[in-house]
PDB file of N, CA and C in Angstrom:
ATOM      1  N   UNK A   1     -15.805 -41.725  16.664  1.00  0.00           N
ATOM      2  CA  UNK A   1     -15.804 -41.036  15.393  1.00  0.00           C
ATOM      3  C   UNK A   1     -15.784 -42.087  14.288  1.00  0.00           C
ATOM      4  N   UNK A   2     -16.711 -41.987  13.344  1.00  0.00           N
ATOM      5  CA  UNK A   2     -16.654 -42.727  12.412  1.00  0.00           C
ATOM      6  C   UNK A   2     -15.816 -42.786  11.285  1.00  0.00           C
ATOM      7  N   UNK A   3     -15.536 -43.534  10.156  1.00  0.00           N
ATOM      8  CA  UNK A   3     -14.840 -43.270   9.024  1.00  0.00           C
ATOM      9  C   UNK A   3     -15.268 -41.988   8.521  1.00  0.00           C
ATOM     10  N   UNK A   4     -16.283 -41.878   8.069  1.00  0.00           N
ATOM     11  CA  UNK A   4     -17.302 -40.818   7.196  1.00  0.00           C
ATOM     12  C   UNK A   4     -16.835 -39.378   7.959  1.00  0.00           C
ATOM     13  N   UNK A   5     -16.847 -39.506   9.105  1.00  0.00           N
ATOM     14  CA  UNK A   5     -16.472 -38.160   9.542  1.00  0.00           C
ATOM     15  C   UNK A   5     -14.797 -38.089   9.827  1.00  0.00           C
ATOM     16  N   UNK A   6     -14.206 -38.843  10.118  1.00  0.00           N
ATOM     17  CA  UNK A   6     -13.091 -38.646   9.881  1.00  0.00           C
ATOM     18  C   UNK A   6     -12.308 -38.377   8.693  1.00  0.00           C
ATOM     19  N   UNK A   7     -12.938 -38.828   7.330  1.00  0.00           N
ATOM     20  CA  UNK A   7     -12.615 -38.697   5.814  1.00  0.00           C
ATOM     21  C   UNK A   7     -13.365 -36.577   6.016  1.00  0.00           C
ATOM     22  N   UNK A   8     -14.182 -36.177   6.603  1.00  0.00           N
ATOM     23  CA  UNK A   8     -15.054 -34.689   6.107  1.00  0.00           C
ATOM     24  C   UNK A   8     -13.806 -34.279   7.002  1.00  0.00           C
ATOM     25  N   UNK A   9     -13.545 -33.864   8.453  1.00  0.00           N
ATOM     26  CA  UNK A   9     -12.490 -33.602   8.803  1.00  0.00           C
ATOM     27  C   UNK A   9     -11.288 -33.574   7.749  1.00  0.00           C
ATOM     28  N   UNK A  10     -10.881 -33.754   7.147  1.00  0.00           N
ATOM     29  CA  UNK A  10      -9.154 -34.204   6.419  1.00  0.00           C
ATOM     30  C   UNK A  10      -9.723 -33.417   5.462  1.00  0.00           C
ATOM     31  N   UNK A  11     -11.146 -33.659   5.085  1.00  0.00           N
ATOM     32  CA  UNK A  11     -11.514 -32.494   3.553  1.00  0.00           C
ATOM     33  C   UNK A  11     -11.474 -31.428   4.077  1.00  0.00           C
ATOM     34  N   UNK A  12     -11.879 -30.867   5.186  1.00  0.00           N
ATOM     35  CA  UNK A  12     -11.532 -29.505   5.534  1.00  0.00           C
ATOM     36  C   UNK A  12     -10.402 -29.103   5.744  1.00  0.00           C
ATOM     37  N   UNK A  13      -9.858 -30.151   6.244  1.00  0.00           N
ATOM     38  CA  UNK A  13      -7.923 -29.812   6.897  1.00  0.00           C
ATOM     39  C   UNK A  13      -7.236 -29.083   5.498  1.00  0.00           C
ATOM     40  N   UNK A  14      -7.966 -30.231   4.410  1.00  0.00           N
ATOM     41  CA  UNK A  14      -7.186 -29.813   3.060  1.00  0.00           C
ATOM     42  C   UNK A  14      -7.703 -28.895   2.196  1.00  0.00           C
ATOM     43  N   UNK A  15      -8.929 -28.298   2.465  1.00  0.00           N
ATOM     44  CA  UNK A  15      -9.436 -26.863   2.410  1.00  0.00           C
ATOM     45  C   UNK A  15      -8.655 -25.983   2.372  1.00  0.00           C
ATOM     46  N   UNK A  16      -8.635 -25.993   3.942  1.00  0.00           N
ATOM     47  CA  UNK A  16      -8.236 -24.605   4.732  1.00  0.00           C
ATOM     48  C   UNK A  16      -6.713 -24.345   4.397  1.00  0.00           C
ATOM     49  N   UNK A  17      -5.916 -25.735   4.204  1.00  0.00           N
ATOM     50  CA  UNK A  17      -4.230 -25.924   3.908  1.00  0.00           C
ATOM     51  C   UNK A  17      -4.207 -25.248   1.852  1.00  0.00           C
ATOM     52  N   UNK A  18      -5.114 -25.724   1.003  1.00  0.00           N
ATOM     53  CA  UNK A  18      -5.678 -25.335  -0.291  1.00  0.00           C
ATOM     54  C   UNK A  18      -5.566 -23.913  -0.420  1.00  0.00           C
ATOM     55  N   UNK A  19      -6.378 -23.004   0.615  1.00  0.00           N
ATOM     56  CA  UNK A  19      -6.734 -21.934   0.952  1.00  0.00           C
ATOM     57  C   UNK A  19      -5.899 -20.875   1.154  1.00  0.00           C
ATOM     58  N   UNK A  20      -4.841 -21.379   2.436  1.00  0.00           N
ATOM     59  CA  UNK A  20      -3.742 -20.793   2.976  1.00  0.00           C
ATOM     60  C   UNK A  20      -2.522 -20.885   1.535  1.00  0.00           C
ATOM     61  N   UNK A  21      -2.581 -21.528   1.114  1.00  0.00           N
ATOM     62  CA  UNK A  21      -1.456 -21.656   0.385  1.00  0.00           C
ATOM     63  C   UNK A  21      -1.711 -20.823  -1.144  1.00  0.00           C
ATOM     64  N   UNK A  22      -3.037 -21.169  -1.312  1.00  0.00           N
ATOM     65  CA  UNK A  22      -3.544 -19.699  -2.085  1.00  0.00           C
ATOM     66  C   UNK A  22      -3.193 -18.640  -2.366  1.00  0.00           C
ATOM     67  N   UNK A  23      -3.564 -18.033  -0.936  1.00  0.00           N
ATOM     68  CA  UNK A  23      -3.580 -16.720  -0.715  1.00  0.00           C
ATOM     69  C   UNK A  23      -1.960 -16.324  -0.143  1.00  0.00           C
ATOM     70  N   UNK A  24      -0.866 -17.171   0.399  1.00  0.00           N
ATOM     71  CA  UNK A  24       0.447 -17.136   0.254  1.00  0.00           C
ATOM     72  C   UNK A  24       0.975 -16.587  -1.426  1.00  0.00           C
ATOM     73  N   UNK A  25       0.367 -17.430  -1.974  1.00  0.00           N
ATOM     74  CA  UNK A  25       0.921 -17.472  -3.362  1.00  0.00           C
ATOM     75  C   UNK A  25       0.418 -15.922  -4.083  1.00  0.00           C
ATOM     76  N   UNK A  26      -0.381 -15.492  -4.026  1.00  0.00           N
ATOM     77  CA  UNK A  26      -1.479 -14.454  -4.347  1.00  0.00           C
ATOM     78  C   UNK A  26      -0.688 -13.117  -3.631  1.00  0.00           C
ATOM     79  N   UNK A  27      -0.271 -13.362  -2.435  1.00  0.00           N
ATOM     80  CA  UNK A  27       0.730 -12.167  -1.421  1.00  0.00           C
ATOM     81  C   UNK A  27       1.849 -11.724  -2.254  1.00  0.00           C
ATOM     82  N   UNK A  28       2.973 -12.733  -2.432  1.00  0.00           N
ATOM     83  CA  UNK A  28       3.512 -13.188  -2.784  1.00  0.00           C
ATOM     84  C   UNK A  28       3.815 -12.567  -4.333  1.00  0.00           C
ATOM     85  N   UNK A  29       3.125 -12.702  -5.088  1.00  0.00           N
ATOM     86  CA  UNK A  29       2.565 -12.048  -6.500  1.00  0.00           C
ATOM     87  C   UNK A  29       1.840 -10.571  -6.453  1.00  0.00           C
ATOM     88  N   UNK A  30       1.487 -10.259  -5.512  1.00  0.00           N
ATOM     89  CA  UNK A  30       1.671  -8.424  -5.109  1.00  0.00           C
ATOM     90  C   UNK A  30       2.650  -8.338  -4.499  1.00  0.00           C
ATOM     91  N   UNK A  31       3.587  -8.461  -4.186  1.00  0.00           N
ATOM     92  CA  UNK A  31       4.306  -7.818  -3.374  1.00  0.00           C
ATOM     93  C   UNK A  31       5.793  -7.439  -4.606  1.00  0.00           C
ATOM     94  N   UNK A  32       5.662  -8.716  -6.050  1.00  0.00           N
ATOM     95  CA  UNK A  32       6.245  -9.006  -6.846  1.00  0.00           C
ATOM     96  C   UNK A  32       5.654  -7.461  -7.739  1.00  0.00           C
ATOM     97  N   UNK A  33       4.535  -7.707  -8.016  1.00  0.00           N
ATOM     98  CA  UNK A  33       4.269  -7.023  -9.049  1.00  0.00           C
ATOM     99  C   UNK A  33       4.093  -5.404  -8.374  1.00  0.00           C
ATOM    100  N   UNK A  34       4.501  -5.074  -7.216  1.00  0.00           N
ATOM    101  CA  UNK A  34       4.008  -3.587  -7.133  1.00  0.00           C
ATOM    102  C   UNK A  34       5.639  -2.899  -6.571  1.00  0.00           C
ATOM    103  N   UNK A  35       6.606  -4.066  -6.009  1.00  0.00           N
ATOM    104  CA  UNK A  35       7.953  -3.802  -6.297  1.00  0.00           C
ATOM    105  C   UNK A  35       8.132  -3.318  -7.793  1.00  0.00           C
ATOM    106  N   UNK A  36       7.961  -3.955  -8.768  1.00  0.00           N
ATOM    107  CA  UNK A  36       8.216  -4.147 -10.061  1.00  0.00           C
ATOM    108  C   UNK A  36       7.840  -2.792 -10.863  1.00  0.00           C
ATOM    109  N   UNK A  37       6.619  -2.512 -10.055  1.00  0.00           N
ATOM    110  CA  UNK A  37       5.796  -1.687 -10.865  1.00  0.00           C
ATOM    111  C   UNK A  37       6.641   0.261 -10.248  1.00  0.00           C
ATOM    112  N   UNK A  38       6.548   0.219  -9.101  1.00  0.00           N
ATOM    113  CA  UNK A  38       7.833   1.048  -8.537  1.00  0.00           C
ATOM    114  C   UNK A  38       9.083   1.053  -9.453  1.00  0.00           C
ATOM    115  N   UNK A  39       9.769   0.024  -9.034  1.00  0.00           N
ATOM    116  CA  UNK A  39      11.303   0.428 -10.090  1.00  0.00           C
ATOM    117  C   UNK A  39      10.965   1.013 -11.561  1.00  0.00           C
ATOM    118  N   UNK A  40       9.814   0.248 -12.190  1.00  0.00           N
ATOM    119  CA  UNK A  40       9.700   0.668 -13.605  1.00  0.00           C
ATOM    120  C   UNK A  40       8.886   2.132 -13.743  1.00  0.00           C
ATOM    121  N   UNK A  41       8.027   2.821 -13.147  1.00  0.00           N
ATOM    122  CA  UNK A  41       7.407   3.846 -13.139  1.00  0.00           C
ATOM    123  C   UNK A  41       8.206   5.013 -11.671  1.00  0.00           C
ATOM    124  N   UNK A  42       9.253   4.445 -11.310  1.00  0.00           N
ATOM    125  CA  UNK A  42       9.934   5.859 -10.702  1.00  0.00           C
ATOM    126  C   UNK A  42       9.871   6.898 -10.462  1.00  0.00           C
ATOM    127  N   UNK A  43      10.593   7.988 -11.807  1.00  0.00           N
ATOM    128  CA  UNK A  43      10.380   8.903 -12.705  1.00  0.00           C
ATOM    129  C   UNK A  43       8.897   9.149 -12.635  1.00  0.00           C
ATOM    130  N   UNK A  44       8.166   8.956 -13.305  1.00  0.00           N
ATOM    131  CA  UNK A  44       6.482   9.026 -13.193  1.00  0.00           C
ATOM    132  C   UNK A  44       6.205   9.454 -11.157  1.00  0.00           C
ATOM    133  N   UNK A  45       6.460   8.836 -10.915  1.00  0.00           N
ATOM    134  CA  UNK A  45       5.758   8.929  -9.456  1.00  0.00           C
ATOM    135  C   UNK A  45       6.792  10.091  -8.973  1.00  0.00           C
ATOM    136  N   UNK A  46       8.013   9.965  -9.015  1.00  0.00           N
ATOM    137  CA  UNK A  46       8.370  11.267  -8.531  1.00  0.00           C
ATOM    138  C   UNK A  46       8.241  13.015  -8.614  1.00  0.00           C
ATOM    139  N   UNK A  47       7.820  12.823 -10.438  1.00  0.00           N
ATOM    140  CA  UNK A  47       7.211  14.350 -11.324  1.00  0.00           C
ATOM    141  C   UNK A  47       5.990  14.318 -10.204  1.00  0.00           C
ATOM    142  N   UNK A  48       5.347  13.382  -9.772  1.00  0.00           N
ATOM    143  CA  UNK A  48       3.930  13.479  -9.413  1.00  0.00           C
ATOM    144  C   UNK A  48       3.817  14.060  -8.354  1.00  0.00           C
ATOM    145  N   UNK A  49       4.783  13.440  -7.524  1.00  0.00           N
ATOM    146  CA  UNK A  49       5.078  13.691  -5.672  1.00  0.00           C
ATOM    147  C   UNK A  49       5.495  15.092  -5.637  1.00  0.00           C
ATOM    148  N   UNK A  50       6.642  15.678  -6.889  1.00  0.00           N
ATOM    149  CA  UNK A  50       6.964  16.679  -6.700  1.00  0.00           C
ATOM    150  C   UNK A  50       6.046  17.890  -7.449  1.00  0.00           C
ATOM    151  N   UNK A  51       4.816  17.395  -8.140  1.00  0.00           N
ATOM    152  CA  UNK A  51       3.436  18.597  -8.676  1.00  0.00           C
ATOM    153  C   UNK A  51       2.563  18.906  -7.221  1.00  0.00           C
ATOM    154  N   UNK A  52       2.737  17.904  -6.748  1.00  0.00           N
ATOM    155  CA  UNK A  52       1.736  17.587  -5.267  1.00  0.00           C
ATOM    156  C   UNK A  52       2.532  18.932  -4.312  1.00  0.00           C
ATOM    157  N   UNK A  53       3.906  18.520  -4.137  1.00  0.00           N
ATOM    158  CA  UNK A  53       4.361  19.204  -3.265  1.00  0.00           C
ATOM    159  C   UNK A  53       4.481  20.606  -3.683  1.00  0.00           C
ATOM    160  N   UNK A  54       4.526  21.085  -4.885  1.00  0.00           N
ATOM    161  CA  UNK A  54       4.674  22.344  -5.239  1.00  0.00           C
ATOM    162  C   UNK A  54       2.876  23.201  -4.804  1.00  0.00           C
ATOM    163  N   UNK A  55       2.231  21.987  -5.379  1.00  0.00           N
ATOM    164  CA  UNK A  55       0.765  22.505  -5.274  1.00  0.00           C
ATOM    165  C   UNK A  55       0.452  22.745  -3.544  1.00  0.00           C
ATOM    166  N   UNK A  56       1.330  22.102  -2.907  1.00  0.00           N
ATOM    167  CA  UNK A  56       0.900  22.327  -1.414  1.00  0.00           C
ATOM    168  C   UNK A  56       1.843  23.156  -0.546  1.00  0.00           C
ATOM    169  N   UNK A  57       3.117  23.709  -1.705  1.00  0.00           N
ATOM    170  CA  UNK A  57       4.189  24.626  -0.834  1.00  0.00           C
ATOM    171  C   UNK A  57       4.739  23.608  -0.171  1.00  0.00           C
ATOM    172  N   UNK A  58       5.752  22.513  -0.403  1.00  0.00           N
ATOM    173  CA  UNK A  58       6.453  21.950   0.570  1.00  0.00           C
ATOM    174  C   UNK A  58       7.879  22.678  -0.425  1.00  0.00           C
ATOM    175  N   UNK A  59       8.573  23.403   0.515  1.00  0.00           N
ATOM    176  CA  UNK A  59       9.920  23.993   0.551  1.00  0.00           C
ATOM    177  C   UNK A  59      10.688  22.625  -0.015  1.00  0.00           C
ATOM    178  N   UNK A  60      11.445  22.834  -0.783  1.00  0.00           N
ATOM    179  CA  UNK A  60      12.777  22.438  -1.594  1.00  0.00           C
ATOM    180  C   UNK A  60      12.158  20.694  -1.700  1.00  0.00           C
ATOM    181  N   UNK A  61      11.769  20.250  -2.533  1.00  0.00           N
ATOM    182  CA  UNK A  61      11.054  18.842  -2.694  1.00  0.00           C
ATOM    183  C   UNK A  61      12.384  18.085  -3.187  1.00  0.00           C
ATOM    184  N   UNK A  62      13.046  18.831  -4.178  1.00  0.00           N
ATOM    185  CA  UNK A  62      14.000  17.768  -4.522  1.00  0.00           C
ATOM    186  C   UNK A  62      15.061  17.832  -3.906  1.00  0.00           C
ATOM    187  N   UNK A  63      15.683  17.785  -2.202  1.00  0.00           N
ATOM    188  CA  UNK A  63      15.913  17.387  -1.520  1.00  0.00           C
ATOM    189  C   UNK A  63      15.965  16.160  -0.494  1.00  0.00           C
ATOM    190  N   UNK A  64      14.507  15.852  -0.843  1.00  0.00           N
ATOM    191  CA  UNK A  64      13.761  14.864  -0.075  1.00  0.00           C
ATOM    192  C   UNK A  64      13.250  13.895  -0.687  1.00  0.00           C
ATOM    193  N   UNK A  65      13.961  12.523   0.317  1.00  0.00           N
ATOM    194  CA  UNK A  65      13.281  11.070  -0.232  1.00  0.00           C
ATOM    195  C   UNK A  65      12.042  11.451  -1.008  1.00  0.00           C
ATOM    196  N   UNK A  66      11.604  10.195  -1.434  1.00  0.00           N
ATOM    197  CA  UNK A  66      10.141  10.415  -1.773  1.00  0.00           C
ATOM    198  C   UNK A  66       9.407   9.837  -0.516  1.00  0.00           C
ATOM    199  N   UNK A  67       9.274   9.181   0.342  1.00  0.00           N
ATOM    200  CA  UNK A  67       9.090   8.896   1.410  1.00  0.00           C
ATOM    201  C   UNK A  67       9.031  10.053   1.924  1.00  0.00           C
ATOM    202  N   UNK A  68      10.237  10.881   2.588  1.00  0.00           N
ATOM    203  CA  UNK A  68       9.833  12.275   2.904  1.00  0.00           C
ATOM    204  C   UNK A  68       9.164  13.131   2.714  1.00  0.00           C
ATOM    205  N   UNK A  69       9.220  12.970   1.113  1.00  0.00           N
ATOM    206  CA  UNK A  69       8.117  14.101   0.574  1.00  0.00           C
ATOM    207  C   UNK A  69       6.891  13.608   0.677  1.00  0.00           C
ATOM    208  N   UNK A  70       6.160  12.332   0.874  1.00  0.00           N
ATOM    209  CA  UNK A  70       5.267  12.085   0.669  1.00  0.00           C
ATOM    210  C   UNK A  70       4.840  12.514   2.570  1.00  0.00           C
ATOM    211  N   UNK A  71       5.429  12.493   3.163  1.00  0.00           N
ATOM    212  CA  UNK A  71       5.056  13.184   4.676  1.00  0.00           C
ATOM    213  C   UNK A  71       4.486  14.285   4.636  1.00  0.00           C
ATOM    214  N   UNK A  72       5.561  15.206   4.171  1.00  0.00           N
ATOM    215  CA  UNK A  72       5.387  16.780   4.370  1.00  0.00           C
ATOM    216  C   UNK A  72       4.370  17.013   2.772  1.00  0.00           C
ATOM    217  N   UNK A  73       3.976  16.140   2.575  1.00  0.00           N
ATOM    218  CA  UNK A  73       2.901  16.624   1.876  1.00  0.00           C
ATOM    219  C   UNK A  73       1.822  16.554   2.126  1.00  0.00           C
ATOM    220  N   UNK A  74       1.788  15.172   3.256  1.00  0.00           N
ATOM    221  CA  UNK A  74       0.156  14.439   3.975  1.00  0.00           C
ATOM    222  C   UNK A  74      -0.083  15.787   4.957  1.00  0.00           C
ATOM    223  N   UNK A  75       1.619  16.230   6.099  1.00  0.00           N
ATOM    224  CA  UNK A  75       1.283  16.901   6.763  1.00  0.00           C
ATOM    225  C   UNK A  75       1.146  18.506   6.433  1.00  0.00           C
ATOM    226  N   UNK A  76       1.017  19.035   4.805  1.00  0.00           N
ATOM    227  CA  UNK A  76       0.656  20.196   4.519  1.00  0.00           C
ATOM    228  C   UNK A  76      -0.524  19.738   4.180  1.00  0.00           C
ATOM    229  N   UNK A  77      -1.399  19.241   3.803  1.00  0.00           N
ATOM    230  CA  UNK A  77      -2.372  18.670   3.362  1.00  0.00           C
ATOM    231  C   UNK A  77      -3.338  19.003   4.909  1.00  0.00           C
ATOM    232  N   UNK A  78      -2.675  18.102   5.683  1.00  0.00           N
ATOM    233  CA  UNK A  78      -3.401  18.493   7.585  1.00  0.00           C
ATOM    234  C   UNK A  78      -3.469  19.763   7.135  1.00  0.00           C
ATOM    235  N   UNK A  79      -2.290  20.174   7.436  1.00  0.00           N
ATOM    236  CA  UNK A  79      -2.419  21.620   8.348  1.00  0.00           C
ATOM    237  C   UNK A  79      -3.410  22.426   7.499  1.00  0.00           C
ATOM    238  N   UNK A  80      -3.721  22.243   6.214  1.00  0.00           N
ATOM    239  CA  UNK A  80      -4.455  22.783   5.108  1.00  0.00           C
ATOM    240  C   UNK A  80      -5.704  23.156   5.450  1.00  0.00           C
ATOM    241  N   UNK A  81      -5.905  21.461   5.828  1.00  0.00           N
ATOM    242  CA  UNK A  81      -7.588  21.191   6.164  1.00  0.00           C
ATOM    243  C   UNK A  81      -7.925  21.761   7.449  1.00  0.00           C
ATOM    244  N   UNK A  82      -6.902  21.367   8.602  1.00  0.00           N
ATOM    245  CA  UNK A  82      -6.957  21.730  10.307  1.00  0.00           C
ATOM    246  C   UNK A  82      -7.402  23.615   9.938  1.00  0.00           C
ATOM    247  N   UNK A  83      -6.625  24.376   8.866  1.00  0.00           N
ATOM    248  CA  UNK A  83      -7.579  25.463   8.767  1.00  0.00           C
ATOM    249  C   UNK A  83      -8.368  26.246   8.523  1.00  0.00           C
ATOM    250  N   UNK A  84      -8.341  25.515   7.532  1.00  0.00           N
ATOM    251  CA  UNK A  84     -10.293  25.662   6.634  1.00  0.00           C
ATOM    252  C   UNK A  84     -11.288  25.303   7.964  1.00  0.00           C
ATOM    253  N   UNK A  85     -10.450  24.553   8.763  1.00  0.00           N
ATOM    254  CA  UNK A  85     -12.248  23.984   9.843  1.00  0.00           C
ATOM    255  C   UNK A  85     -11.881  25.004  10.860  1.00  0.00           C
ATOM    256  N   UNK A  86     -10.403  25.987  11.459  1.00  0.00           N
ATOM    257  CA  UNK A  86     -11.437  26.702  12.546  1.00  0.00           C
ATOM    258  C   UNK A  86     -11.726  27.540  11.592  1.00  0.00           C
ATOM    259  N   UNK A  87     -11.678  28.221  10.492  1.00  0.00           N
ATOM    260  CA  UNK A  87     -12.130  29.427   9.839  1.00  0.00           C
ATOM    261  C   UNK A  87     -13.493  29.282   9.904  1.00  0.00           C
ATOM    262  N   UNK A  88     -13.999  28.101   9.476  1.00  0.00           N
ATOM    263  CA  UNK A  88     -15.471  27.661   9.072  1.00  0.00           C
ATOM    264  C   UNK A  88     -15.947  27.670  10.557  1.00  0.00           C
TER     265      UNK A  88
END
C-alpha cells in the first residue's frame, strides 16, 4: 500500500467518523426539540386527542393517559374502517 492510498483511506475514515457524528448531533437536537415542543403545546394536543376521541365515541377520554387515548382511538378508528369493508 502506498502513501497516496493510505492518506484516501484516513480521508474516508474521517468522512464516515464527520458523518456519524453529524447525524448524532442532528438526533440529538430532535429528540431536544420535540420533548420541548410536547411540554410546551400539552394543553393543545390534549383538546385535540380529546375532539378525536369524542368524534370516534371513545367512552370517558378524560380518564385516560393520552397515550391511552391515543390507542382507543387508532383502535376505534380500526374497528370503523374493519366495517365499512365487510358492508362494502
Amino acid at each position: 500500500m502506498s502513501f497516496e492510498e493510505a492518506e484516501n483511506l484516513m480521508s474516508v475514515d474521517v468522512t464516515v467518523l464527520a458523518a456519524l457524528v453529524t447525524l448524532t448531533a442532528l438526533a440529538g437536537a430532535s429528540i431536544y426539540l420535540v420533548a420541548k415542543y410536547r411540554r410546551t403545546h400539552a394543553a393543545e394536543i390534549r383538546e385535540s386527542l380529546i375532539r378525536q376521541a369524542n368524534k370516534h365515541g371513545v367512552v370517558s377520554p378524560e380518564n385516560l393517559t393520552n397515550q391511552e387515548l391515543k390507542a382507543h382511538i387508532h383502535e376505534a378508528k380500526r374497528d370503523r374502517k374493519q366495517g365499512q369493508m365487510k358492508t362494502a
